[in-house]
Protein backbone atom coordinates (compact mmCIF):
# COMPACT_ATOMS: atom_id res chain seq x y z
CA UNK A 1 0.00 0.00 0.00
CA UNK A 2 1.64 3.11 -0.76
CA UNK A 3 1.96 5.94 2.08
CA UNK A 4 0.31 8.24 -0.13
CA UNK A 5 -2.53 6.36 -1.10
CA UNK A 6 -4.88 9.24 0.91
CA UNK A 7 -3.11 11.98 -1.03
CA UNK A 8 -7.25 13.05 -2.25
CA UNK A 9 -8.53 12.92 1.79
CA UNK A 10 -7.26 16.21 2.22
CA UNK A 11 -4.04 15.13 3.78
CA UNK A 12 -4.33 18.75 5.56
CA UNK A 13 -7.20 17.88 8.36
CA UNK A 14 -4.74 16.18 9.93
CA UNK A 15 -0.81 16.37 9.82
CA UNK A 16 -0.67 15.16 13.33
CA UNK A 17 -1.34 11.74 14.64
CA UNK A 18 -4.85 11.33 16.54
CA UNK A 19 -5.02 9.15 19.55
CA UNK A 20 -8.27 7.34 20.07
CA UNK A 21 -9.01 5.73 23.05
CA UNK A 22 -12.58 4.09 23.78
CA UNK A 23 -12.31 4.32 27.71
CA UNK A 24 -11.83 8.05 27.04
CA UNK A 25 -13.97 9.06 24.08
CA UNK A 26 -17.35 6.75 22.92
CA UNK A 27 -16.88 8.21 19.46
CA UNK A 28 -13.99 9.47 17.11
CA UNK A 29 -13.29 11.99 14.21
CA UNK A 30 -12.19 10.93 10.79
CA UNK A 31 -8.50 12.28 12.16
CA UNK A 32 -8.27 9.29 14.18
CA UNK A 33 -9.56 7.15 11.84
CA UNK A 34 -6.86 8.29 8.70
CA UNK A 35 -4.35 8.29 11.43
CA UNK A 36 -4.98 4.33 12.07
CA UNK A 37 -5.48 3.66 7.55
CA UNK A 38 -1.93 5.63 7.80
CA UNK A 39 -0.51 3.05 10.89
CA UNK A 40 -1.09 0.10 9.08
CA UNK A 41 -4.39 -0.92 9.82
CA UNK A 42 -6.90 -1.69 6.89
CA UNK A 43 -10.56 -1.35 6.70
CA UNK A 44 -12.63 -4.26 6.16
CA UNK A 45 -14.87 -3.89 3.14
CA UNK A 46 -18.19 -2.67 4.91
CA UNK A 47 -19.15 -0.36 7.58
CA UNK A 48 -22.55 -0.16 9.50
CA UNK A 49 -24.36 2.80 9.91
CA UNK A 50 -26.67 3.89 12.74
CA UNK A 51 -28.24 6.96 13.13
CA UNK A 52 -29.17 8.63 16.44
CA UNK A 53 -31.79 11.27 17.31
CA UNK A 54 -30.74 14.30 19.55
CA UNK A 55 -32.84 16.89 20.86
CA UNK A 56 -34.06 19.68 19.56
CA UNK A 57 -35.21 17.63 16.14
CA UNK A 58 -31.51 17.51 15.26
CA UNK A 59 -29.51 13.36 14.17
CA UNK A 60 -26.20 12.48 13.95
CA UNK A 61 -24.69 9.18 12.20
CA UNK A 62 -22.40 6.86 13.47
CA UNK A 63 -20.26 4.77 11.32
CA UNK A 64 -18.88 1.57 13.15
CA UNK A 65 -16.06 0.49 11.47
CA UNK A 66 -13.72 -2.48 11.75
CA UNK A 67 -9.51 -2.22 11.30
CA UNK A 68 -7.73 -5.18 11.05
CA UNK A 69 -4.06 -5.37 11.52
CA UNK A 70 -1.99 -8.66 11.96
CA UNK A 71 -4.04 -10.40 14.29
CA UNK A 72 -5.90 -7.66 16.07
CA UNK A 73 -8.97 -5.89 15.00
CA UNK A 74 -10.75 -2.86 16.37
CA UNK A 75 -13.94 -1.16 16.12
CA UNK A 76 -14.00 2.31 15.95
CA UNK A 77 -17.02 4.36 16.03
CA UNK A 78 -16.83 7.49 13.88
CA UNK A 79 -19.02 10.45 13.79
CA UNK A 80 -20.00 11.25 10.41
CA UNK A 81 -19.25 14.48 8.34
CA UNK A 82 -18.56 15.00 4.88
CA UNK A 83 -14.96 14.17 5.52
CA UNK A 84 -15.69 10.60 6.70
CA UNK A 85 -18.32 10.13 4.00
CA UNK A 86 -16.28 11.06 0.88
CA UNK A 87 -12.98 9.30 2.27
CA UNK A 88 -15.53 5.83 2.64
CA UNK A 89 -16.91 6.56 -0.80
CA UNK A 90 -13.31 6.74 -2.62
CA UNK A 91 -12.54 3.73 -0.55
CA UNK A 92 -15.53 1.61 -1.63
CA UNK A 93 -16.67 0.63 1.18
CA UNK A 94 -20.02 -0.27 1.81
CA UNK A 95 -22.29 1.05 4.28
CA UNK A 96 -24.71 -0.99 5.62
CA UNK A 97 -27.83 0.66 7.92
CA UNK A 98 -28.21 -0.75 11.32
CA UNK A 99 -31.35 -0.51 13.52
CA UNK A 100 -30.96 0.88 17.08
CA UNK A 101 -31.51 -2.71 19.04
CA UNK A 102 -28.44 -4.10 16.83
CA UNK A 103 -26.24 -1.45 18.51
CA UNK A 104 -22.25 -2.09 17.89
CA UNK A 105 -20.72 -2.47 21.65
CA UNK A 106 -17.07 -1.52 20.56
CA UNK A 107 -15.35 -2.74 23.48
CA UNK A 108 -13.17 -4.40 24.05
CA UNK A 109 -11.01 -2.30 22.09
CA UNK A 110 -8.65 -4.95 20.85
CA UNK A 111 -9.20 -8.84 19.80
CA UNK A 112 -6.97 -11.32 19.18
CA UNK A 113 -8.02 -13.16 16.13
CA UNK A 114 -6.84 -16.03 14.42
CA UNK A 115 -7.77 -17.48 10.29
CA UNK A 116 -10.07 -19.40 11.94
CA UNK A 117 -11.70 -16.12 13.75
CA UNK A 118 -14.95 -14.31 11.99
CA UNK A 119 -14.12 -10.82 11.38
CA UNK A 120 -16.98 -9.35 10.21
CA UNK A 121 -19.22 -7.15 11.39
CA UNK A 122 -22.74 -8.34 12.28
CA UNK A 123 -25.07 -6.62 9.14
């Protein structure tokens, strides 16, 4: 994979590495998630979406999304924006709609997983 294989993200909304940590922060920005694509780790070929109402009338979107590296995968959960959306879209990836009582628990933060291990994400 070549280091510059984000080069259209906008390599500019983040220079810096962002930690993520899911004992400190329920949800992430697309920094941290470019930050992990640019560390090694890959994205598996579909995310799931859920959406969640706020007050005031207003809805966010949460993409869950699973990194695999070696043998260790995470799920990150990443707030939406236009950012996240076109960076998924060059990507491929496929987003797939969840429904609130198939909520992604994304703890714990790291698995050991084997060939034998299932790695997908629950549609």
């Amino acid at each position: 994979m070549s280091a510059n294989m984000y080069h259209e993200t906008h390599e500019y909304y983040t220079q810096k590495p962002r930690h993520w940590d899911p004992q400190s922060e329920a949800f992430t920005g697309g920094d941290s998630l470019l930050t992990a694509l640019r560390s090694g780790w890959a994205l598996q070929n579909h995310v799931l979406e859920q959406k969640y109402a706020l007050s005031g009338g207003r809805a966010t979107t949460i993409y869950y999304v699973l990194l695999l590296r070696e043998n260790r995968r995470r799920i990150m959960p990443v707030v939406a924006n236009p950012f996240v959306e076109r960076l998924l879209m060059q990507l491929k990836i496929e987003v797939r709609q969840i429904a609130d009582e198939q909520a992604i628990d994304a703890v714990p933060f790291y698995n050991n997983v084997t060939q034998d291990t299932d790695t997908s994400i629950p549609a």
